[in-house]
C-alpha atoms as a PDB file:
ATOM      1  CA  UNK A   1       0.000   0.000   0.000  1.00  0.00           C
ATOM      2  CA  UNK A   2       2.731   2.747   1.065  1.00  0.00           C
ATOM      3  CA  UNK A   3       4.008   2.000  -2.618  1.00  0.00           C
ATOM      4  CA  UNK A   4       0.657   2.098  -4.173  1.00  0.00           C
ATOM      5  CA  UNK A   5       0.489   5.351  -2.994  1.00  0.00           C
ATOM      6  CA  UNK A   6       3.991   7.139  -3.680  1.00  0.00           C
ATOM      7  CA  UNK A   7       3.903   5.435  -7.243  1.00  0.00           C
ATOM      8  CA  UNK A   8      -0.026   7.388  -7.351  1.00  0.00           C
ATOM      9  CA  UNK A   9       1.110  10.559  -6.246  1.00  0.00           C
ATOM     10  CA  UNK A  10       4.130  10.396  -8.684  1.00  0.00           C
ATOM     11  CA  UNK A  11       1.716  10.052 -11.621  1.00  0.00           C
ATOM     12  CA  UNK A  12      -0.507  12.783 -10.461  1.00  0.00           C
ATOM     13  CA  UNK A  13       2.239  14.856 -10.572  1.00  0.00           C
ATOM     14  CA  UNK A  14       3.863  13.958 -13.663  1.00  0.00           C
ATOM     15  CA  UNK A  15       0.713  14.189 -15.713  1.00  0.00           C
ATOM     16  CA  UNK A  16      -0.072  17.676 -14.299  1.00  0.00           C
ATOM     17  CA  UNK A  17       3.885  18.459 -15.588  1.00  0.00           C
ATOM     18  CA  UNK A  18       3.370  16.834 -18.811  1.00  0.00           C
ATOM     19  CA  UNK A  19      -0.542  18.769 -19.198  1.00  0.00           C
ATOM     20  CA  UNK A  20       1.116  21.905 -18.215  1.00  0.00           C
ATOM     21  CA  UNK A  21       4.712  21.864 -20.070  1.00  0.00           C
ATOM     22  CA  UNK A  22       5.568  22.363 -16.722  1.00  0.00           C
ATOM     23  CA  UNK A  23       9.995  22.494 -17.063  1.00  0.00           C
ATOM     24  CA  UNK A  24      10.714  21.184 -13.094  1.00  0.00           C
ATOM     25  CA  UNK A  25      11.014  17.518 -11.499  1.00  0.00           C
ATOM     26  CA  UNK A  26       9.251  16.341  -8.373  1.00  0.00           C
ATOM     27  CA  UNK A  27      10.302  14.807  -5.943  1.00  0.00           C
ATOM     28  CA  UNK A  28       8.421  12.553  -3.318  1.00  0.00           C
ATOM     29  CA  UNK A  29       9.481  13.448   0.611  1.00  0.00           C
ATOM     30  CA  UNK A  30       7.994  10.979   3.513  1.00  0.00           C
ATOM     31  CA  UNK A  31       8.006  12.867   6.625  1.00  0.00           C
ATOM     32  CA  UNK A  32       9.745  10.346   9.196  1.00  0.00           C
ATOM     33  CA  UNK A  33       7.244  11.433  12.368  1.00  0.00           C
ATOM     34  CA  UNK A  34       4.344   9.617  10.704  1.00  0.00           C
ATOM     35  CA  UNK A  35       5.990   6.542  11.903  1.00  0.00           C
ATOM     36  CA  UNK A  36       9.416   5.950  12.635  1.00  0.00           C
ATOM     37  CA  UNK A  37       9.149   1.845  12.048  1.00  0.00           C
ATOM     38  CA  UNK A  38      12.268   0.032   9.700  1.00  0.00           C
ATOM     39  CA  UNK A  39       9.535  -1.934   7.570  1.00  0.00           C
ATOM     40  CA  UNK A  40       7.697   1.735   6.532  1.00  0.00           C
ATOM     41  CA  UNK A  41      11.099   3.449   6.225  1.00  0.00           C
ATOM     42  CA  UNK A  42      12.547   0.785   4.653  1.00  0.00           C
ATOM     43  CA  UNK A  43       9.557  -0.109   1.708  1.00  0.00           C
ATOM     44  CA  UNK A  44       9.251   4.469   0.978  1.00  0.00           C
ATOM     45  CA  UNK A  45      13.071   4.066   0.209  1.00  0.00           C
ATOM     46  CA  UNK A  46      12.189   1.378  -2.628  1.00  0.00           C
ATOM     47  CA  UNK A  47      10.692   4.114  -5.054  1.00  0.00           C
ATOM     48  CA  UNK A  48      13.178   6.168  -5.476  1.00  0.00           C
ATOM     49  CA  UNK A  49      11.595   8.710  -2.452  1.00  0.00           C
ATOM     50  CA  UNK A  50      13.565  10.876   0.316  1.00  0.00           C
ATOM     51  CA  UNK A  51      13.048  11.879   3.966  1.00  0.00           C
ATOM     52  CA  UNK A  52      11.988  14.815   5.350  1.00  0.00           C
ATOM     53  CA  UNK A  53      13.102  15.065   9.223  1.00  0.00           C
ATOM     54  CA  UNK A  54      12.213  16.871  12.239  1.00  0.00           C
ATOM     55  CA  UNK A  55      14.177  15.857  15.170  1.00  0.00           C
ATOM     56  CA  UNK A  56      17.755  14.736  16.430  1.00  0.00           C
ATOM     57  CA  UNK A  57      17.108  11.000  16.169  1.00  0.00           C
ATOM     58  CA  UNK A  58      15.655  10.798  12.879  1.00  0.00           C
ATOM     59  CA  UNK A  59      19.229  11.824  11.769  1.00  0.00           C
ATOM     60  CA  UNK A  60      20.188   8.912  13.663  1.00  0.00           C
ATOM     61  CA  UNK A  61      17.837   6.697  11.598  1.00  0.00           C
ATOM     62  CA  UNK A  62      19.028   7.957   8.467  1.00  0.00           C
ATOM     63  CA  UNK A  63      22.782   7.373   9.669  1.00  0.00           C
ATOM     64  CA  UNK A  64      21.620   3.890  10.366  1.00  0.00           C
ATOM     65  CA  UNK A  65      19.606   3.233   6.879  1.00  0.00           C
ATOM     66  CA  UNK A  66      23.102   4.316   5.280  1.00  0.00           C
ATOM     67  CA  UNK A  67      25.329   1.735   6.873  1.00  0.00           C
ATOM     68  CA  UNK A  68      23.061  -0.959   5.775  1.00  0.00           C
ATOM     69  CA  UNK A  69      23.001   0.384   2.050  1.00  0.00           C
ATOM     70  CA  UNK A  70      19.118   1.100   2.219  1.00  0.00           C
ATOM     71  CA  UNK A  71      19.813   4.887   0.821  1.00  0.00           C
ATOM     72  CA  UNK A  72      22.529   6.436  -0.997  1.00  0.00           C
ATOM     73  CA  UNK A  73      24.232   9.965  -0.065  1.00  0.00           C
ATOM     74  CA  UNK A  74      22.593  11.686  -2.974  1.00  0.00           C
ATOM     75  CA  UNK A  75      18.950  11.556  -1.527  1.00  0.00           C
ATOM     76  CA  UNK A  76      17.274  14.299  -0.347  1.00  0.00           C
ATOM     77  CA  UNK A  77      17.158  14.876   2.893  1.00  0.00           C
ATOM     78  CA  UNK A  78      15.179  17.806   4.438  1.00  0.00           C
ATOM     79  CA  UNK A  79      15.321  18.748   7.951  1.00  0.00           C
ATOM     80  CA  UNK A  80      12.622  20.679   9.858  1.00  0.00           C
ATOM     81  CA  UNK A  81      11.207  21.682  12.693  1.00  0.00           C
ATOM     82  CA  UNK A  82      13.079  23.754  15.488  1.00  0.00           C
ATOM     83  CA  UNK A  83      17.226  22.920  16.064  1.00  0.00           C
ATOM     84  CA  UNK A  84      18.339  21.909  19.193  1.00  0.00           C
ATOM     85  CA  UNK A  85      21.696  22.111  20.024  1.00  0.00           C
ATOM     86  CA  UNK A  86      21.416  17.802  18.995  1.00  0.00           C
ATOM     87  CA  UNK A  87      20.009  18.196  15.975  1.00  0.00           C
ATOM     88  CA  UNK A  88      22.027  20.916  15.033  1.00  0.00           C
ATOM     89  CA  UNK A  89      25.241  18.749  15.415  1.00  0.00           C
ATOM     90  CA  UNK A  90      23.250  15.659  13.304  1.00  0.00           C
ATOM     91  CA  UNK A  91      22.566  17.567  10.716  1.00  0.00           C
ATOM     92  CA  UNK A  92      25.956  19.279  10.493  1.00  0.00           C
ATOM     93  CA  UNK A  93      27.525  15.442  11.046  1.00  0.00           C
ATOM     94  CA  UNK A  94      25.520  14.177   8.016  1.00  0.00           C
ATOM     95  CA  UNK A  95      26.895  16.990   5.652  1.00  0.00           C
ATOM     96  CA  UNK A  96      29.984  16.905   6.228  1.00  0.00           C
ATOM     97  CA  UNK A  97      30.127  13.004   6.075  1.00  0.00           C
ATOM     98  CA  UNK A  98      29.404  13.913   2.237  1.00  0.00           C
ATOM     99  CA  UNK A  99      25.191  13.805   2.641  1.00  0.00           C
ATOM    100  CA  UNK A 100      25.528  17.045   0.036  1.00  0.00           C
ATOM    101  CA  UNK A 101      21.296  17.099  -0.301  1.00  0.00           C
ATOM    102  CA  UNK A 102      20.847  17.558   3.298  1.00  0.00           C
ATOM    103  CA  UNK A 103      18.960  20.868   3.533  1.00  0.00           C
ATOM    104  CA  UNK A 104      17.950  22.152   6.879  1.00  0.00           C
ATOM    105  CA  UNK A 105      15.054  24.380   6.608  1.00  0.00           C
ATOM    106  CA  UNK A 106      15.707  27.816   8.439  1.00  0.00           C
ATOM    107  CA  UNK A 107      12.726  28.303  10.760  1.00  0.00           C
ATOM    108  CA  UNK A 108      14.210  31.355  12.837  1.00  0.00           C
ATOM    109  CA  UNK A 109      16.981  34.281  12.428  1.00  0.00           C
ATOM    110  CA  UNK A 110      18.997  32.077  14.540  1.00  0.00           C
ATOM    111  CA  UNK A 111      20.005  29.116  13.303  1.00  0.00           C
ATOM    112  CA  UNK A 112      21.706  29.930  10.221  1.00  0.00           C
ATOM    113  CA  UNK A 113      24.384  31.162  12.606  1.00  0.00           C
ATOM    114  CA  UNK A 114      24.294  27.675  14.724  1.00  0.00           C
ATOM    115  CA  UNK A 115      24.442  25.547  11.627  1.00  0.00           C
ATOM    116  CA  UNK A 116      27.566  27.666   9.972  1.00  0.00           C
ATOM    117  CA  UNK A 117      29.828  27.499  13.083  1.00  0.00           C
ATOM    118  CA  UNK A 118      29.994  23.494  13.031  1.00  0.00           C
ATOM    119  CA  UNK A 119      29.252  22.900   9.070  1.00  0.00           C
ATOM    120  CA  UNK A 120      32.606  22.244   7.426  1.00  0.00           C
ATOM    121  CA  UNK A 121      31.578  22.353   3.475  1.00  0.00           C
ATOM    122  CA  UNK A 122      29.572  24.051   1.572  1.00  0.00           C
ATOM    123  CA  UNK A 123      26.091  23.447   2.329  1.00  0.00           C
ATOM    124  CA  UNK A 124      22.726  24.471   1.134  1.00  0.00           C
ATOM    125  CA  UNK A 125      19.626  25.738   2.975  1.00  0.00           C
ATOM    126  CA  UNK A 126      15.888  26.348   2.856  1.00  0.00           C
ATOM    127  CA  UNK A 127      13.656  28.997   4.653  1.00  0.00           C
ATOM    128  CA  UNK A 128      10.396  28.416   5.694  1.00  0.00           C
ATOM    129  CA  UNK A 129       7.539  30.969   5.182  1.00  0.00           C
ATOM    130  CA  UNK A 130       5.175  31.481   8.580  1.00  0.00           C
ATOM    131  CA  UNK A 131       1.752  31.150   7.259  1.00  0.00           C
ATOM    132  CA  UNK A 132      -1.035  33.228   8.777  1.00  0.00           C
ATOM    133  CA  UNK A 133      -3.463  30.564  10.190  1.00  0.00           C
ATOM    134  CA  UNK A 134      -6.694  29.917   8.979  1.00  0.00           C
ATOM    135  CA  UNK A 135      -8.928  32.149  11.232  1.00  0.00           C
ATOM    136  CA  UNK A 136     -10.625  29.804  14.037  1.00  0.00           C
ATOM    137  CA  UNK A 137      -7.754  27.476  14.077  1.00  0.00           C
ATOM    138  CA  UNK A 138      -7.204  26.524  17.605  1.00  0.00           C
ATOM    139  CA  UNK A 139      -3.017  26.286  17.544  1.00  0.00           C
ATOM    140  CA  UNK A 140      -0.637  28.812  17.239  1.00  0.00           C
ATOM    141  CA  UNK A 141       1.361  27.467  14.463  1.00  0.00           C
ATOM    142  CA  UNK A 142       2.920  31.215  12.328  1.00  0.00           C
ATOM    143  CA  UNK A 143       5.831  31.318  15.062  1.00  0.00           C
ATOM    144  CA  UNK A 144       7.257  28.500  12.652  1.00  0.00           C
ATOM    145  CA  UNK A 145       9.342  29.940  10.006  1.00  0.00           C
ATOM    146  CA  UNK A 146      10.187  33.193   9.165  1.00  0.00           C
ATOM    147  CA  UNK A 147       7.354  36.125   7.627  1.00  0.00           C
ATOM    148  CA  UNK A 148       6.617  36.785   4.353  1.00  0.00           C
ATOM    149  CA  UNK A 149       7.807  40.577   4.520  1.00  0.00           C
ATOM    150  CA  UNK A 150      11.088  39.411   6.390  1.00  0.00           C
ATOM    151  CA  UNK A 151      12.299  36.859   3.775  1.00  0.00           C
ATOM    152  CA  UNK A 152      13.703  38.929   1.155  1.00  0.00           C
ATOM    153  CA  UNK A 153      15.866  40.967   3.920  1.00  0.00           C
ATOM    154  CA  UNK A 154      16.824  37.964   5.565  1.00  0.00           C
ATOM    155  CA  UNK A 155      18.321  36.568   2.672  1.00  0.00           C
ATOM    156  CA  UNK A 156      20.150  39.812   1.378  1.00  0.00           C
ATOM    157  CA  UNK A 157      21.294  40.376   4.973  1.00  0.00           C
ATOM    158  CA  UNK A 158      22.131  36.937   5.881  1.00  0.00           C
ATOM    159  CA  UNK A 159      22.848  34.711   2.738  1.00  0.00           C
ATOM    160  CA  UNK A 160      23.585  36.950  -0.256  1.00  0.00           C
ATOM    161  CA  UNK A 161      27.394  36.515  -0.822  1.00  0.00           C
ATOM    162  CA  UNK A 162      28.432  34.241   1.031  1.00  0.00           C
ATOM    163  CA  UNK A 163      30.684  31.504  -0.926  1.00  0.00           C
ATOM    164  CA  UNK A 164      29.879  28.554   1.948  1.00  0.00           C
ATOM    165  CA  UNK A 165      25.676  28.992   1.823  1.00  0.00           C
ATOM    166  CA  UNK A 166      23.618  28.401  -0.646  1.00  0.00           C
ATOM    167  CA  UNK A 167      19.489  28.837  -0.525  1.00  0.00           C
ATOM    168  CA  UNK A 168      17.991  26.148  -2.771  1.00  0.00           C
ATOM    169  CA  UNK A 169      14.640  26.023  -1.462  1.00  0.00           C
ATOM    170  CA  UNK A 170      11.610  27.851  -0.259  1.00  0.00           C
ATOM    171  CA  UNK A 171       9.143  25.649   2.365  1.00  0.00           C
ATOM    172  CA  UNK A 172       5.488  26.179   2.222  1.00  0.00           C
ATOM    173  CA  UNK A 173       3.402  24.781   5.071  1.00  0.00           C
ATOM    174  CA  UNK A 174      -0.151  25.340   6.128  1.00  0.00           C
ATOM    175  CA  UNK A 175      -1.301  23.902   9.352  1.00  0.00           C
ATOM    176  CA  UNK A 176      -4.701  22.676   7.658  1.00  0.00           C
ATOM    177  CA  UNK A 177      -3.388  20.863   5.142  1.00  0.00           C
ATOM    178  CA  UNK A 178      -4.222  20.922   1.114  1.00  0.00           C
ATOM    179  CA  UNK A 179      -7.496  21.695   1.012  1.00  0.00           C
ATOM    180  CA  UNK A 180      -9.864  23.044  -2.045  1.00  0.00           C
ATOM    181  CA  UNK A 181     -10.897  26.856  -0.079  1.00  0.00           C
ATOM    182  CA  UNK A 182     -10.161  30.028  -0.579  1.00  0.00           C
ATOM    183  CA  UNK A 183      -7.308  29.959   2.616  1.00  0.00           C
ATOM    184  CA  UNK A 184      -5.293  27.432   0.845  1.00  0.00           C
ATOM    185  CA  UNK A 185      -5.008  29.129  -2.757  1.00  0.00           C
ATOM    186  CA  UNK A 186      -4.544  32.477  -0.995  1.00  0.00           C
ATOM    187  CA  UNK A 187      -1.713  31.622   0.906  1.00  0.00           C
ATOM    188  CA  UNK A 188      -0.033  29.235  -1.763  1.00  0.00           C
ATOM    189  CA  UNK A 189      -0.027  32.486  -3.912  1.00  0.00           C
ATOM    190  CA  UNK A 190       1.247  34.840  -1.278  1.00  0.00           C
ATOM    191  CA  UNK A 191       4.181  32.080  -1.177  1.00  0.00           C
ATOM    192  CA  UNK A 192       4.333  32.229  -5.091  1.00  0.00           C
ATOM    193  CA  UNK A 193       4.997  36.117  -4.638  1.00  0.00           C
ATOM    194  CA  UNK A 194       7.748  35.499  -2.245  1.00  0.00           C
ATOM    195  CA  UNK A 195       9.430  32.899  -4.908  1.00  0.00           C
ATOM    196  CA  UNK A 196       8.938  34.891  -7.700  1.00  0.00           C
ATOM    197  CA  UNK A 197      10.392  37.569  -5.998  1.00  0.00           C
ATOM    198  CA  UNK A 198      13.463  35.666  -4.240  1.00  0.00           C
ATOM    199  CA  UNK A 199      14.185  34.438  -7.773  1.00  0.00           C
ATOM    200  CA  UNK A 200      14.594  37.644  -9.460  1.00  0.00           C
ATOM    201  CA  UNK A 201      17.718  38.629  -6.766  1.00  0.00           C
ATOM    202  CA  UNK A 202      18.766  34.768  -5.584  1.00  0.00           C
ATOM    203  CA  UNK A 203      19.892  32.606  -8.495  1.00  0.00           C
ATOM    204  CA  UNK A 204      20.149  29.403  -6.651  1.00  0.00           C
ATOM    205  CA  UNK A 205      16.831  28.951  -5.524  1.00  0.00           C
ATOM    206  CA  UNK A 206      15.331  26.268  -7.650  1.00  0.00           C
ATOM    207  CA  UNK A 207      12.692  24.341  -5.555  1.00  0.00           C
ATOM    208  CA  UNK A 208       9.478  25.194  -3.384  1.00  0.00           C
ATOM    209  CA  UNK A 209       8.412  22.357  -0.650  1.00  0.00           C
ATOM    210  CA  UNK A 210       4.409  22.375  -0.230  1.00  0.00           C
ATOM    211  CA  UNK A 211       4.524  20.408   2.560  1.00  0.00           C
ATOM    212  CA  UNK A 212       2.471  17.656   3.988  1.00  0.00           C
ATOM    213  CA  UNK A 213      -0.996  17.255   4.126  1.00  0.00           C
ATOM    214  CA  UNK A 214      -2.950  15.058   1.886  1.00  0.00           C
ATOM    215  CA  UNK A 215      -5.788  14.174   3.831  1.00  0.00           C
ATOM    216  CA  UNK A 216      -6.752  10.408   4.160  1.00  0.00           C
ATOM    217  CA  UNK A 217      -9.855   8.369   4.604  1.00  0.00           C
ATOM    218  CA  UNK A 218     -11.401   8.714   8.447  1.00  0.00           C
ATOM    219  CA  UNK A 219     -15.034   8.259   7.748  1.00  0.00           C
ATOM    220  CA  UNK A 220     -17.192   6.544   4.959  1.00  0.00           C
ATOM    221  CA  UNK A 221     -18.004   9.912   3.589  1.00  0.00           C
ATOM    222  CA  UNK A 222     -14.447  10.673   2.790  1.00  0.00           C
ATOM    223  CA  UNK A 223     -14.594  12.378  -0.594  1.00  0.00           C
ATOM    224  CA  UNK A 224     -10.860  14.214  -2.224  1.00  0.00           C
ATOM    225  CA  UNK A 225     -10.099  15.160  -5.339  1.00  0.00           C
ATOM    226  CA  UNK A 226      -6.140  14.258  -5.094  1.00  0.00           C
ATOM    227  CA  UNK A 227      -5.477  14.746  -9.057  1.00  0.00           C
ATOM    228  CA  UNK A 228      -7.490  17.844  -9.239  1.00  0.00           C
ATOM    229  CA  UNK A 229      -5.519  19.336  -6.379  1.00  0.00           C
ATOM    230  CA  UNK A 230      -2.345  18.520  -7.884  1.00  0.00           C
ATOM    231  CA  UNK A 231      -3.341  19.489 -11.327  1.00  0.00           C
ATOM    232  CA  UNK A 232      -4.686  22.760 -10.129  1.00  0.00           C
ATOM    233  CA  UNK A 233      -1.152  23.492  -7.614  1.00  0.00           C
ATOM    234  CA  UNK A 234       1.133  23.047 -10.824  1.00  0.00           C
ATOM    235  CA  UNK A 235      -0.939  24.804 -12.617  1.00  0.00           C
ATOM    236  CA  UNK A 236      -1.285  28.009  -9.896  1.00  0.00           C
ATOM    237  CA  UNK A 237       2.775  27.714  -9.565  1.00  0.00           C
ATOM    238  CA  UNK A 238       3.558  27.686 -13.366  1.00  0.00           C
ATOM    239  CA  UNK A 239       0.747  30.713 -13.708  1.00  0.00           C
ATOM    240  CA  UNK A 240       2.686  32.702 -10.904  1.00  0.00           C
ATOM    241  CA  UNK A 241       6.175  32.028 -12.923  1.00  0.00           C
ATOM    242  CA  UNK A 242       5.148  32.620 -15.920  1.00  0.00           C
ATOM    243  CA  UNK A 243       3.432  35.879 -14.813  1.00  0.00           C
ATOM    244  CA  UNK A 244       7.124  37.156 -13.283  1.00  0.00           C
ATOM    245  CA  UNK A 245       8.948  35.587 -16.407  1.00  0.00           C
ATOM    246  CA  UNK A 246      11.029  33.198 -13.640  1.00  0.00           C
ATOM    247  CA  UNK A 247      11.506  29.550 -14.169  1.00  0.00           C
ATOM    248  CA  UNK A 248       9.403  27.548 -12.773  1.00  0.00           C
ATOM    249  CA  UNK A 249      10.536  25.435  -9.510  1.00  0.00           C
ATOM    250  CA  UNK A 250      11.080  21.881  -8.693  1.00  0.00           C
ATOM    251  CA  UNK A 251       8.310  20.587  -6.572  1.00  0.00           C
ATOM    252  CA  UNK A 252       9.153  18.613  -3.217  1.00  0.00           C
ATOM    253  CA  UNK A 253       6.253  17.608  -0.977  1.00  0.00           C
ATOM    254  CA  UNK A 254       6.370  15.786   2.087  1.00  0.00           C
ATOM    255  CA  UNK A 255       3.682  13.254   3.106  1.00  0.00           C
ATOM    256  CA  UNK A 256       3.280  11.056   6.055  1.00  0.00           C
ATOM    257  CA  UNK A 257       0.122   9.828   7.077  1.00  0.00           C
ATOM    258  CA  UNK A 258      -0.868   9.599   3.122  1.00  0.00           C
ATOM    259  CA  UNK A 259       2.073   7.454   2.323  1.00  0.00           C
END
């Protein structure tokens, strides 16, 4: 079943690239705190998917899936969530044992700094945006990440220029998940703006992460659209490029309880 449903979401994507002409790849993430168990972790890694972290000891994991020659050192592997001095160190062990696709995902002014001082290589990066929540939503979530206004400034202050940091990627997360109202597409295309934008001054940024959040079956009237929503996200992200004459991104999302 898990590869049932990475090898569906693969071809929901691809035939939204090939409808659209759209120019970028995708790439399947499984978000390791869905469940943590070798058998899960160890069938995702058959389809050619990567990981998307979010704690210390998933690096751990991923350390371990290496030394038994279940992944290779060019998967992608995205780290999120807030950085402990522990994680910090795992994640900064992992690149410079030659994981060069290990991205941490800034989620505060802060640890840009952290990561630097114990990085040895080059190494790239992603920021994530702080959504506004939906209005009702009973959690707090916009503390995670960094604002929309602040991103550009944050990256001329803090990136721009510097030989040893790269930003590849731009991290889009809503705490609601992909859903078909008007609080999802307006906040995918306030993200758009932010890309577009980053592009024009930031040549290396090539890919936008949408996140989790493919909802799955909890009652009998369960009823989603998956290959509309994916039709209708490539087709809102190649609109937004094509509207700021940028290239288009690659597309990374990150599922867990859907895989």
């Amino acid at each position: 079943r898990i590869t049932e449903n990475i090898k569906r979401a693969k071809d929901w994507f691809n035939k939204a690239f090939v409808k659209y002409n759209y120019k970028g790849k995708y790439h399947y993430c499984y978000c390791t705190k869905s469940s943590h168990f070798q058998h899960i972790l160890s069938e995702v890694l058959k389809n050619d998917a990567h990981i998307e972290t979010s704690s210390a000891f998933d690096i751990n994991i991923i350390e371990n899936l290496g030394k038994v020659g279940k992944l290779n050192k060019d998967i992608y592997i995205l780290c999120n969530g807030f950085k402990r001095e522990q994680y910090i160190l795992n994640i900064a062990k992992l690149i410079n044992n030659g994981y060069k696709n290990c991205i941490p995902i800034i989620d505060n002014f802060e640890e840009i700094k952290l990561l630097d001082s114990v990085i040895e290589k080059e190494f790239q990066i992603g920021i994530r945006i702080a959504s506004e929540e939906e209005p009702k939503f009973e959690f707090y979530t916009s503390r995670l990440g960094i604002g929309y206004k602040n991103i550009s400034d944050f990256y001329t202050r803090e990136i721009k220029g510097r030989k040893n940091i790269k930003l590849k990627m731009l991290h889009f997360f809503i705490n609601t998940g992909i859903k078909d109202n008007a609080y999802y597409w307006n906040e995918l295309n306030k993200c758009l703006k932010v890309y577009t934008d980053l592009k024009r001054i930031c040549p290396t940024i090539d890919s936008l992460n949408i996140g989790g959040g493919f909802p799955i079956k909890n009652s009998l009237a369960f009823d989603y659209d998956y290959e509309y929503m994916v039709d209708e996200i490539v087709n809102q992200v190649q609109l937004a490029c094509n509207a700021a004459n940028v290239e288009v991104p690659h597309l990374f999302t990150e599922f867990g309880s859907y895989t």
